[in-house]
PDB file of N, CA and C in Angstrom:
ATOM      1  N   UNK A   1      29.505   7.966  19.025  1.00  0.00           N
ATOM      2  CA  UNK A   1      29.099   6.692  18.477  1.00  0.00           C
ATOM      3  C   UNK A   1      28.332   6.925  17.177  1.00  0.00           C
ATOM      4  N   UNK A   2      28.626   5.905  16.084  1.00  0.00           N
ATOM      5  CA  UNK A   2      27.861   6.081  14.957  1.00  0.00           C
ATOM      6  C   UNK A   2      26.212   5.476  14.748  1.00  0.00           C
ATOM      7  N   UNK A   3      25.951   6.417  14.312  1.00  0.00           N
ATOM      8  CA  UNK A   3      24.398   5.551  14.512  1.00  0.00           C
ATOM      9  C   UNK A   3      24.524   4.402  13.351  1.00  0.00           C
ATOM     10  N   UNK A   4      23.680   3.536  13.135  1.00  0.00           N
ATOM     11  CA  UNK A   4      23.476   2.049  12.538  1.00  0.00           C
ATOM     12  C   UNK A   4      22.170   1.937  12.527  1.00  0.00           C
ATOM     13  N   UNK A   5      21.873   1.547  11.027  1.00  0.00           N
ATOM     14  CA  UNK A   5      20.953   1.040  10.646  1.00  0.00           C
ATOM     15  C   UNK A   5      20.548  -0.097  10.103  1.00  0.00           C
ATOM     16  N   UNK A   6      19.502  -0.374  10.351  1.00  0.00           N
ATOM     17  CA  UNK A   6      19.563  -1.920  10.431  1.00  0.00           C
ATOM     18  C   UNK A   6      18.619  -2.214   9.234  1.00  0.00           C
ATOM     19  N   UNK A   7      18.644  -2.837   8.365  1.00  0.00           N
ATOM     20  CA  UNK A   7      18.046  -3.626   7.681  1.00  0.00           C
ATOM     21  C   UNK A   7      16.432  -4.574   8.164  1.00  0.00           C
ATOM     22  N   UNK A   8      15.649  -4.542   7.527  1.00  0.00           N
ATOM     23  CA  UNK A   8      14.476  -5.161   7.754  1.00  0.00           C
ATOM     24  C   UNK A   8      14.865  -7.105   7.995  1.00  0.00           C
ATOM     25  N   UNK A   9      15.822  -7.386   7.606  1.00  0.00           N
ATOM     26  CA  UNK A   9      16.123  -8.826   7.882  1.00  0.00           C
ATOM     27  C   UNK A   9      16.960  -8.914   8.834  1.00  0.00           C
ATOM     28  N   UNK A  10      17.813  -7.791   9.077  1.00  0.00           N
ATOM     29  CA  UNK A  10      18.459  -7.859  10.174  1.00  0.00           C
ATOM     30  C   UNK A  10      17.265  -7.714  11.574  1.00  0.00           C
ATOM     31  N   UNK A  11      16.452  -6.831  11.407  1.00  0.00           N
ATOM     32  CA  UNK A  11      15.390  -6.212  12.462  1.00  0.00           C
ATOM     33  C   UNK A  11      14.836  -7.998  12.954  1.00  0.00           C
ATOM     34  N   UNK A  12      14.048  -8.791  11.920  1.00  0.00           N
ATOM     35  CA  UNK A  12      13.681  -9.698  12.032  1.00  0.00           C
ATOM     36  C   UNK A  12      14.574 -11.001  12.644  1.00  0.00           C
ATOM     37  N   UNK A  13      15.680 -10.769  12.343  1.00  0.00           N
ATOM     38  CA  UNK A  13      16.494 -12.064  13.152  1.00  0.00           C
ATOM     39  C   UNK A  13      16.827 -11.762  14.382  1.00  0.00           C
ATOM     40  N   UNK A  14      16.954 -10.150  14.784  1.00  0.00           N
ATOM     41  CA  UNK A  14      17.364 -10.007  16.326  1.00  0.00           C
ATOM     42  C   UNK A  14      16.179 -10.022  16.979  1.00  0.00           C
ATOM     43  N   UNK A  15      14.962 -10.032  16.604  1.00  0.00           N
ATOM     44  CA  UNK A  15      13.614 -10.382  17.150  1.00  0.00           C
ATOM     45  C   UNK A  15      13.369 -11.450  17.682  1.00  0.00           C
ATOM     46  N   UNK A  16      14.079 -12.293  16.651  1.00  0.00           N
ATOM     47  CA  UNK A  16      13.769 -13.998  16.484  1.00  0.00           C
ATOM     48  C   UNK A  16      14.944 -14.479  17.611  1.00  0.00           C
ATOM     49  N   UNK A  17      16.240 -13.944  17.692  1.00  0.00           N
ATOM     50  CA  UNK A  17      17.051 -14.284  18.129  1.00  0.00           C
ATOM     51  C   UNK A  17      16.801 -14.030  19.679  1.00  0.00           C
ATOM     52  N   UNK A  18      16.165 -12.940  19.937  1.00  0.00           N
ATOM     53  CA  UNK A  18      16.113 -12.338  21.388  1.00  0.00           C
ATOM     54  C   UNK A  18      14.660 -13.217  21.855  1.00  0.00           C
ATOM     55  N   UNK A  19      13.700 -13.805  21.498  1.00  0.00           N
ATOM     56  CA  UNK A  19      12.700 -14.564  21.929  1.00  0.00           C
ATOM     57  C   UNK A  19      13.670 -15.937  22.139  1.00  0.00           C
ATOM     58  N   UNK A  20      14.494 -16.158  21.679  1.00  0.00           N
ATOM     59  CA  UNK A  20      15.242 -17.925  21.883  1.00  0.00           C
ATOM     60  C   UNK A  20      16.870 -17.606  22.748  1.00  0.00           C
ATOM     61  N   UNK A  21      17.218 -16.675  23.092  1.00  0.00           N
ATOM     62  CA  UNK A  21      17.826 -16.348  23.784  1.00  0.00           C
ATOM     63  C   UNK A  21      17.884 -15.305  24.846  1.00  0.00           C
ATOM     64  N   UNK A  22      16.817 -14.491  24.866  1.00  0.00           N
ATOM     65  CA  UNK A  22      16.843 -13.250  25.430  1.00  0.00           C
ATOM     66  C   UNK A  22      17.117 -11.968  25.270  1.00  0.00           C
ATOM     67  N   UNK A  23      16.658 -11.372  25.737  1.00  0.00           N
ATOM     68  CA  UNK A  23      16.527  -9.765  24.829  1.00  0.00           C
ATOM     69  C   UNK A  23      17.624  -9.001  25.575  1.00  0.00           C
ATOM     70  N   UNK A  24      18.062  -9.410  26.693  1.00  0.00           N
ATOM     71  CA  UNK A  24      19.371  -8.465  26.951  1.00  0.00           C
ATOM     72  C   UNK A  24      20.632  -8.908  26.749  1.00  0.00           C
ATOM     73  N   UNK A  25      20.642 -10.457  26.279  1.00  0.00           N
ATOM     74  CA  UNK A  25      22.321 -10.627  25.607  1.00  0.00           C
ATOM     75  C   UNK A  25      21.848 -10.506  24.329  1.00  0.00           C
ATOM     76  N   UNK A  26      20.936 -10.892  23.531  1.00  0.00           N
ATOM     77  CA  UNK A  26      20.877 -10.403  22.099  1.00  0.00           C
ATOM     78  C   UNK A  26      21.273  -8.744  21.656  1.00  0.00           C
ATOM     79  N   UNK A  27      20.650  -8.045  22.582  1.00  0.00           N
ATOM     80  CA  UNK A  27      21.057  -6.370  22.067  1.00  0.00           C
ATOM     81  C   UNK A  27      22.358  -6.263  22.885  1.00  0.00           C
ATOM     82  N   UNK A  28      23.343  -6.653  23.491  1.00  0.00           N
ATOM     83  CA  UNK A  28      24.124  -6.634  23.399  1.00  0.00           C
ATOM     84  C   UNK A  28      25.304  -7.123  22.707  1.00  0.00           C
ATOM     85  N   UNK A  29      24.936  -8.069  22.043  1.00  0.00           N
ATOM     86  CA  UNK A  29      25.477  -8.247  21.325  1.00  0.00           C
ATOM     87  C   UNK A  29      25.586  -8.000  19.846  1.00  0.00           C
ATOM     88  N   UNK A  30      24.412  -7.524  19.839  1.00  0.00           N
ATOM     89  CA  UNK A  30      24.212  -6.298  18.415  1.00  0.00           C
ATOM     90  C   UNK A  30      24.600  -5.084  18.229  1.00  0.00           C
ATOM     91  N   UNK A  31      24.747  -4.460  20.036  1.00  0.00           N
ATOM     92  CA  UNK A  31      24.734  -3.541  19.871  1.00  0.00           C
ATOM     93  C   UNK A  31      23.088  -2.187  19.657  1.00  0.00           C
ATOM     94  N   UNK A  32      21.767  -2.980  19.817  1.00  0.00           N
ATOM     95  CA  UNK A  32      20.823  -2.086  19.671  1.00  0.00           C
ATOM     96  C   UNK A  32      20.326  -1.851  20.933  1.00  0.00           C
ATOM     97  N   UNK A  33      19.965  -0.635  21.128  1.00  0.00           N
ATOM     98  CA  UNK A  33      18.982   0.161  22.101  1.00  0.00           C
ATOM     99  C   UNK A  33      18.167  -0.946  22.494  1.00  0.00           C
ATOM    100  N   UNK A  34      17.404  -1.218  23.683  1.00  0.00           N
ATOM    101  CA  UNK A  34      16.371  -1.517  24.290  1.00  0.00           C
ATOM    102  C   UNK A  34      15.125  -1.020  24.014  1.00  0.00           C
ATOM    103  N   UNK A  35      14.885   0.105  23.759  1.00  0.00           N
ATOM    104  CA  UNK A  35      13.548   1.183  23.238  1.00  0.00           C
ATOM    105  C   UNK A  35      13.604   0.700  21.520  1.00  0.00           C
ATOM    106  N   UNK A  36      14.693   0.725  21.212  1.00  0.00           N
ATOM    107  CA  UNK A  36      14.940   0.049  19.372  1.00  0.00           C
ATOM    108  C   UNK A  36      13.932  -0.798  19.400  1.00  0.00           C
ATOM    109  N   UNK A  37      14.589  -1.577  20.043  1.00  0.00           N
ATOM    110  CA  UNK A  37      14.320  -3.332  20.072  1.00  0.00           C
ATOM    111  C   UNK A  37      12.677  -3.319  20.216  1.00  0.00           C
ATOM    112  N   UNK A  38      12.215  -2.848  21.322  1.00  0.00           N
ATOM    113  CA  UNK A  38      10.774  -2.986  21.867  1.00  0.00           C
ATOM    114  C   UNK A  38      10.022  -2.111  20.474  1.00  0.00           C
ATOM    115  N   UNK A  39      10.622  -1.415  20.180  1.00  0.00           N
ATOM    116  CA  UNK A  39       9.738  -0.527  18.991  1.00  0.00           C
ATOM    117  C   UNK A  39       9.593  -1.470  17.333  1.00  0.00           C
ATOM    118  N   UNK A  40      10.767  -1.918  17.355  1.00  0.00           N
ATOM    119  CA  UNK A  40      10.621  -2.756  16.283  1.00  0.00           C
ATOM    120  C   UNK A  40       9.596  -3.854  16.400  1.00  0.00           C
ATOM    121  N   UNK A  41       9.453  -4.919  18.226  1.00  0.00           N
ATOM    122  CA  UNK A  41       9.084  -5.490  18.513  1.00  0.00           C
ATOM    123  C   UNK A  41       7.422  -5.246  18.450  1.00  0.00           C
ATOM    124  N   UNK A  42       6.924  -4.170  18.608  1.00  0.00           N
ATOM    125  CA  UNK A  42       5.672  -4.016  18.219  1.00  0.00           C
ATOM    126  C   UNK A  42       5.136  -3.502  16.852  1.00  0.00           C
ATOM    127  N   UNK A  43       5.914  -3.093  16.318  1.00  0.00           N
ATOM    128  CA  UNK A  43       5.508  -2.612  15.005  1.00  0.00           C
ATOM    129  C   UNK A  43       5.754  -4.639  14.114  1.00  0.00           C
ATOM    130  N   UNK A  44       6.439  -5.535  14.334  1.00  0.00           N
ATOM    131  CA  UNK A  44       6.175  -6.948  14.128  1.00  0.00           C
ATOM    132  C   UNK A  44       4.800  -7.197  14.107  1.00  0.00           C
ATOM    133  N   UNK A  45       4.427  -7.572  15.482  1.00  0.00           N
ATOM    134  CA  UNK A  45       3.457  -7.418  16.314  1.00  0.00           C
ATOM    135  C   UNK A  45       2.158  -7.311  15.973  1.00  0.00           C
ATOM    136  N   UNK A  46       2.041  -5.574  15.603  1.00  0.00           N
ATOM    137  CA  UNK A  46       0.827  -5.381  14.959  1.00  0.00           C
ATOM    138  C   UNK A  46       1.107  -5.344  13.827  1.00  0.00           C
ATOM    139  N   UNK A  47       1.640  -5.484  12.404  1.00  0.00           N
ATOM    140  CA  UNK A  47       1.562  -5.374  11.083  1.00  0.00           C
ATOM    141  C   UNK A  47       2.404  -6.677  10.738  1.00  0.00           C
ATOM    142  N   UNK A  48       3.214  -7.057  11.366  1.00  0.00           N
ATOM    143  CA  UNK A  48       4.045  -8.394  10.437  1.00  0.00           C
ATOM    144  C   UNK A  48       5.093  -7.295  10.103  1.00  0.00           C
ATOM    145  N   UNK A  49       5.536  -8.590   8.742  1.00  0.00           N
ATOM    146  CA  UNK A  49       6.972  -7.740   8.168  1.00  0.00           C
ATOM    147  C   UNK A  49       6.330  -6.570   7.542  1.00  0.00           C
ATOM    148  N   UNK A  50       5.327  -6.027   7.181  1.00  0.00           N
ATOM    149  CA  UNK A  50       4.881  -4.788   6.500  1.00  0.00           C
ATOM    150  C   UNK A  50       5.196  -3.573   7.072  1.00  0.00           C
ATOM    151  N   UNK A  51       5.215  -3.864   8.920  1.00  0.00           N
ATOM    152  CA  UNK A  51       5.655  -2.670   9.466  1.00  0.00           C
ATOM    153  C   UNK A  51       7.028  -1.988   9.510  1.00  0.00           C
ATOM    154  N   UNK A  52       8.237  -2.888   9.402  1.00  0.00           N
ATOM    155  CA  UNK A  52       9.119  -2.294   8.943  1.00  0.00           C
ATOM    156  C   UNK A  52       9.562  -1.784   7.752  1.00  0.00           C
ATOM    157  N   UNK A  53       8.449  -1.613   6.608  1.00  0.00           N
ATOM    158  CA  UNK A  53       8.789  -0.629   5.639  1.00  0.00           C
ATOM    159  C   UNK A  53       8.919   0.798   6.390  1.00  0.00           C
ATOM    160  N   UNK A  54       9.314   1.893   5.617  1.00  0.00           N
ATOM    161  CA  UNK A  54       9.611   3.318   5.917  1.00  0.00           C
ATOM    162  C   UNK A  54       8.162   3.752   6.445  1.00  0.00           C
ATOM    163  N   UNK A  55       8.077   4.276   7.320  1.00  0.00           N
ATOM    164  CA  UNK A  55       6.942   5.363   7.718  1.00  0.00           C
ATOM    165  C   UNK A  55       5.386   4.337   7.985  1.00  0.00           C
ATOM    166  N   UNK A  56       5.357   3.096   7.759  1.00  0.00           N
ATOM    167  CA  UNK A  56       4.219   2.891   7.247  1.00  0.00           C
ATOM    168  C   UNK A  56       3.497   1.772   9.037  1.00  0.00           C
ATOM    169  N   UNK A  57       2.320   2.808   9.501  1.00  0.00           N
ATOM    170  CA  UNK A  57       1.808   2.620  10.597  1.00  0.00           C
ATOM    171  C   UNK A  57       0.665   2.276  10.315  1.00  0.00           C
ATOM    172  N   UNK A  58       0.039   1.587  11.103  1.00  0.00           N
ATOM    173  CA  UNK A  58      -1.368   0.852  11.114  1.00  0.00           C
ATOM    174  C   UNK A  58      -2.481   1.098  10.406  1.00  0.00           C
ATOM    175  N   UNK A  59      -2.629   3.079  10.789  1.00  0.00           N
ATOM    176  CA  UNK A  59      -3.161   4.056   9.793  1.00  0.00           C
ATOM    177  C   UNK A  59      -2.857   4.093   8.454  1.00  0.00           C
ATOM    178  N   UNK A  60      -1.690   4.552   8.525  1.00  0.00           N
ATOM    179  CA  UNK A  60      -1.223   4.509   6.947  1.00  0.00           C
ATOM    180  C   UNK A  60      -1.239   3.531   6.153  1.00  0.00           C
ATOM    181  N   UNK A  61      -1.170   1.985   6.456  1.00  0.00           N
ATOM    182  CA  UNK A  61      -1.784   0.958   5.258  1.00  0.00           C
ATOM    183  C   UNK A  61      -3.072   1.069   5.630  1.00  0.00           C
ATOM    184  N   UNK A  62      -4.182   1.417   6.704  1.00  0.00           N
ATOM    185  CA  UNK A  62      -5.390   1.415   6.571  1.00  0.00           C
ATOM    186  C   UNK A  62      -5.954   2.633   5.323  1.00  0.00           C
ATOM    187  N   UNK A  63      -5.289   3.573   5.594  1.00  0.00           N
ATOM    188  CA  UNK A  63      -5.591   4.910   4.854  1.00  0.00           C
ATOM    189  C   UNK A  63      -5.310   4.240   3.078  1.00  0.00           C
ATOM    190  N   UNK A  64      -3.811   3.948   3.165  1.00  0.00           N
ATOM    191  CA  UNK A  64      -4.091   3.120   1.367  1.00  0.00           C
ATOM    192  C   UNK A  64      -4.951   2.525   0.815  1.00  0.00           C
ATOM    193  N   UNK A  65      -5.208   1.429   1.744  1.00  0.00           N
ATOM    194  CA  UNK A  65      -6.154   0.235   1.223  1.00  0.00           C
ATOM    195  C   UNK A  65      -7.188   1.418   0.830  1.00  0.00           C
ATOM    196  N   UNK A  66      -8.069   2.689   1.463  1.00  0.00           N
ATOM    197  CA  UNK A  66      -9.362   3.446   1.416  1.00  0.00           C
ATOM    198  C   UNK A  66      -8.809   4.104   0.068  1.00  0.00           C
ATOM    199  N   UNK A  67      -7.875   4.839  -0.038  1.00  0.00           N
ATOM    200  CA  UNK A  67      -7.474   5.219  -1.417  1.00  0.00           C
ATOM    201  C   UNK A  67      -7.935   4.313  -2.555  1.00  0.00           C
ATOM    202  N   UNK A  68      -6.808   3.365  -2.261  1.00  0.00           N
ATOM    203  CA  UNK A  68      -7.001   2.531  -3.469  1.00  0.00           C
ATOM    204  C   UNK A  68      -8.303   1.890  -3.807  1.00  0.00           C
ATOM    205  N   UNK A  69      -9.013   1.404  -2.751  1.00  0.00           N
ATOM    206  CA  UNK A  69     -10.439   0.956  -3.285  1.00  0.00           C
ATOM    207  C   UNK A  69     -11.329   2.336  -3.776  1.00  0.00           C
ATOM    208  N   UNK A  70     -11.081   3.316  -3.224  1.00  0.00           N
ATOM    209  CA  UNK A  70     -11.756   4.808  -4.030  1.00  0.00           C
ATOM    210  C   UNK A  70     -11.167   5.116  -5.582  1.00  0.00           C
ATOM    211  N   UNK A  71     -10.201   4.805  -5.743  1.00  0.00           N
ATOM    212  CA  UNK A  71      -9.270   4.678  -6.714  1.00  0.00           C
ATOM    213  C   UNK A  71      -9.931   3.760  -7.449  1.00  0.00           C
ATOM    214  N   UNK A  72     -10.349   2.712  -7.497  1.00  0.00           N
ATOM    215  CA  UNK A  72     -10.458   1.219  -7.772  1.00  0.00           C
ATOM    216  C   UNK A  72     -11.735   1.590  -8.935  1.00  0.00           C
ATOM    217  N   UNK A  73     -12.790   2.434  -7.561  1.00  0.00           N
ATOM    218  CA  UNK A  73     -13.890   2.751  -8.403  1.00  0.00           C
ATOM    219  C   UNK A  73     -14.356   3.910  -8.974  1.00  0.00           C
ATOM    220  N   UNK A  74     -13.366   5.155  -8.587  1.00  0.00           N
ATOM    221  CA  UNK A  74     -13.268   6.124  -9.968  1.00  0.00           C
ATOM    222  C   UNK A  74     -12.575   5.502 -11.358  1.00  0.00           C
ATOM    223  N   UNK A  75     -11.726   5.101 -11.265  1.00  0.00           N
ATOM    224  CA  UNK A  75     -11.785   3.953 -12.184  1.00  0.00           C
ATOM    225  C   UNK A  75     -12.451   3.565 -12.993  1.00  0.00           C
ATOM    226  N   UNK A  76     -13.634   2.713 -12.533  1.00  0.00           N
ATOM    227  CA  UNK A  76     -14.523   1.817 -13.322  1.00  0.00           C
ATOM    228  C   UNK A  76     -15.504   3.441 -13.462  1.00  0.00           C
ATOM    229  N   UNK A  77     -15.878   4.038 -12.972  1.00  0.00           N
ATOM    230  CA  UNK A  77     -16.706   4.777 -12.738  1.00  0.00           C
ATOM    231  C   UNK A  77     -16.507   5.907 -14.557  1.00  0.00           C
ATOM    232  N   UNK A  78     -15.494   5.941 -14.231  1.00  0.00           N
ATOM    233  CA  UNK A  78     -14.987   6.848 -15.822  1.00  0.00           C
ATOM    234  C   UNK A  78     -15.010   5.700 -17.044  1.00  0.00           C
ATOM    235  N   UNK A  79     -14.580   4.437 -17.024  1.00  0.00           N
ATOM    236  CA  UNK A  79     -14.618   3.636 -17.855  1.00  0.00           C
ATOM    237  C   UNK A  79     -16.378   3.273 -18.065  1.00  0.00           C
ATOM    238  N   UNK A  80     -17.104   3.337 -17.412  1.00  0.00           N
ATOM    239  CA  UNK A  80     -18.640   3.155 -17.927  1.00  0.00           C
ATOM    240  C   UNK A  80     -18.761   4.800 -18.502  1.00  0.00           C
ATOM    241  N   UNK A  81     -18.409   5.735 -18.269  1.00  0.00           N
ATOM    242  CA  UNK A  81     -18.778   7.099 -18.555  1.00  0.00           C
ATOM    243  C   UNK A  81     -18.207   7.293 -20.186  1.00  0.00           C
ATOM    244  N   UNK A  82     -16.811   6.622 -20.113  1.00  0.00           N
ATOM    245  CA  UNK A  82     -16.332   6.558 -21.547  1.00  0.00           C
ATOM    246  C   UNK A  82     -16.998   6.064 -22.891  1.00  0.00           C
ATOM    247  N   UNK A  83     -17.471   4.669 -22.328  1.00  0.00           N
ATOM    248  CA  UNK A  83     -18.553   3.333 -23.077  1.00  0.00           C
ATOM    249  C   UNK A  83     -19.628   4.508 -23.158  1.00  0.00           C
ATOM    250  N   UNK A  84     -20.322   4.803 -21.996  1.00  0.00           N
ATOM    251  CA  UNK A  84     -21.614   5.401 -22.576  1.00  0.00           C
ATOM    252  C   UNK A  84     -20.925   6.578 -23.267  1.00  0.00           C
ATOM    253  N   UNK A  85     -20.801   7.453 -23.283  1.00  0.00           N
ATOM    254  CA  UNK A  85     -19.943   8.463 -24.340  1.00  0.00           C
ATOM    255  C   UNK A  85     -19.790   7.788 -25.804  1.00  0.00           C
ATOM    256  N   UNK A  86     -18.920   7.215 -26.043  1.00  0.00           N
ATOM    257  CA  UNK A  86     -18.540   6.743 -27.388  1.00  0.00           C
ATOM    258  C   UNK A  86     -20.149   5.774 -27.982  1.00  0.00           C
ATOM    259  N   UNK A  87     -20.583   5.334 -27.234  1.00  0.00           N
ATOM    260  CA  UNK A  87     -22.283   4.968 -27.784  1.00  0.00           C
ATOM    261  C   UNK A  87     -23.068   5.928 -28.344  1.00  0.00           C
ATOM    262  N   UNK A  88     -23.080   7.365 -27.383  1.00  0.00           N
ATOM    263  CA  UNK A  88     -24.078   7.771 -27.434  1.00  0.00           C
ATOM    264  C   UNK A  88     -23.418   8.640 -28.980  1.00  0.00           C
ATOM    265  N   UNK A  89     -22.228   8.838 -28.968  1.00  0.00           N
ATOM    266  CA  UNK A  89     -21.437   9.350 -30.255  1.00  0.00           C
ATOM    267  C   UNK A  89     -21.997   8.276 -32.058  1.00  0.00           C
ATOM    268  N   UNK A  90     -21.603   7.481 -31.529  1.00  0.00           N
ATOM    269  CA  UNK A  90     -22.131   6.463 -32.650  1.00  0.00           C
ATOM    270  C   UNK A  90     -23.814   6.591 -32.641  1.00  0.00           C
ATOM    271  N   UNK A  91     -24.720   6.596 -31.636  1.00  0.00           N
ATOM    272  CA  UNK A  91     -25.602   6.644 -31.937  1.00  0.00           C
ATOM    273  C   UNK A  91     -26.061   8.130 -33.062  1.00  0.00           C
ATOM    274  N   UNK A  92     -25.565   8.942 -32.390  1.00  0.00           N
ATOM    275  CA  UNK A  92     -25.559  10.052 -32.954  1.00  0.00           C
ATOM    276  C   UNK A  92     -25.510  10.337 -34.217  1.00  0.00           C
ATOM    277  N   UNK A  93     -24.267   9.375 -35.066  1.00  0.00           N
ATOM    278  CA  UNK A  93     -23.347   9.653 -36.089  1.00  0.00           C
ATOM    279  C   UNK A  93     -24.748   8.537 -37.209  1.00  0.00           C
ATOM    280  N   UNK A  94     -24.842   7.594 -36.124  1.00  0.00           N
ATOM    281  CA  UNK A  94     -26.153   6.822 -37.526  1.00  0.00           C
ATOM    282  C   UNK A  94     -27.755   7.574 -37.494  1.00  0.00           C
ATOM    283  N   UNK A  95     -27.591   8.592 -37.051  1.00  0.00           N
ATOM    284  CA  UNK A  95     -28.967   9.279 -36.756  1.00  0.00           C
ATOM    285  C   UNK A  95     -28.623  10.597 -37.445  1.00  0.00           C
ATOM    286  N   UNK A  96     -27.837  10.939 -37.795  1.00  0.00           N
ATOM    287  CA  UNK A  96     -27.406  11.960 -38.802  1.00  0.00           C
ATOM    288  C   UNK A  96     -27.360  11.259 -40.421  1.00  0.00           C
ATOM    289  N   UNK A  97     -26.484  10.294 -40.039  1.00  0.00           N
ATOM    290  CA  UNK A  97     -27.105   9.683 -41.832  1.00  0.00           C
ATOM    291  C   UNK A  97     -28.078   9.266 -41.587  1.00  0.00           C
ATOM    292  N   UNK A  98     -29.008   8.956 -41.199  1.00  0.00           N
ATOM    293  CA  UNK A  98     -29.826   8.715 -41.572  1.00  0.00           C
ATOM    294  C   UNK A  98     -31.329   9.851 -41.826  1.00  0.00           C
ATOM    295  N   UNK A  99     -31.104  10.880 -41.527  1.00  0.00           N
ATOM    296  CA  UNK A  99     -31.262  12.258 -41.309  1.00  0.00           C
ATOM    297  C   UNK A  99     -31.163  12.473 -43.072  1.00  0.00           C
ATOM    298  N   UNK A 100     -30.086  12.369 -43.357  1.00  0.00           N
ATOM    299  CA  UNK A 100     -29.023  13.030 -44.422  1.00  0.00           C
ATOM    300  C   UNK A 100     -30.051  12.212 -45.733  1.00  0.00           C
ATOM    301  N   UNK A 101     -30.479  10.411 -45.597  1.00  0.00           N
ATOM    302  CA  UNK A 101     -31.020  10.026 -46.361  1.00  0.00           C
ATOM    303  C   UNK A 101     -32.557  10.478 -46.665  1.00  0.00           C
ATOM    304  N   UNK A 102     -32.848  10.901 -45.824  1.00  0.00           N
ATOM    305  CA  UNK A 102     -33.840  10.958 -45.981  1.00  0.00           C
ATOM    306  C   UNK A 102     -34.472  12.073 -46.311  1.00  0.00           C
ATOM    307  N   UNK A 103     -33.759  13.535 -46.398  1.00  0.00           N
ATOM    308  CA  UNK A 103     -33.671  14.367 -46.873  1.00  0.00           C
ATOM    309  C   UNK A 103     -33.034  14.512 -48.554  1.00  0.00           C
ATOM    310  N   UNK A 104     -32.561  13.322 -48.405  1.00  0.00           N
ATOM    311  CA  UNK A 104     -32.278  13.203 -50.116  1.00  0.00           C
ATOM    312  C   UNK A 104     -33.014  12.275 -50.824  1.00  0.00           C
TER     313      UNK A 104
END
C-alpha cells in the first residue's frame, strides 16, 4: 500500500467530518489510520491549525515565541549601543575642534 499524505485542509475536514458523522465511517472512507486520525485530533486540540505545520509541538512554538522575544531585545539592546556610540563619536569630533581652536 502507498502511503498518503494529507494536506493540512484535508487533515481539518476529516476532523470536522468525523465529529458530524463519526470517526469510523469517516476513516474509512478516506482511507486513514485510526492512530492518524486521533494524532491529528490532538495536535487540533492543543494548538489549533498551527499544529499541523511540520514538526511544530507545543514546546517548539513555546521555545520560538522565547527566542524571538530574546531576539526582540538584543535588538533594541545593540540599537541603543549604536546611538550611544555614534554620540559619543560626535561628541568627541566637537571636542577636538575645539581643542584645535584653541590652541590656535
Amino acid at each position: 500500500m502507498k502511503k498518503r499524505t494529507f494536506s493540512k485542509e484535508e487533515k481539518l475536514s476529516i476532523i470536522r467530518e468525523a465529529s458530524l458523522h463519526g470517526v469510523t465511517s469517516t476513516l474509512e472512507k478516506h482511507g486513514v489510520y485510526p492512530a492518524s486520525y486521533y494524532c491529528w485530533k490532538k495536535k487540533y486540540d492543543e494548538m489549533g491549525e498551527e499544529g499541523f505545520n511540520h514538526g511544530m509541538t507545543p514546546q517548539h512554538l513555546r521555545r520560538i515565541r522565547e527566542l524571538e522575544k530574546e531576539n526582540s531585545a538584543l535588538k533594541q539592546l545593540l540599537a541603543e549601543k549604536e546611538l550611544e556610540n555614534k554620540l559619543k563619536g560626535e561628541l568627541l569630533k566637537k571636542k577636538q575642534a575645539l581643542e584645535k581652536k584653541r590652541r590656535l
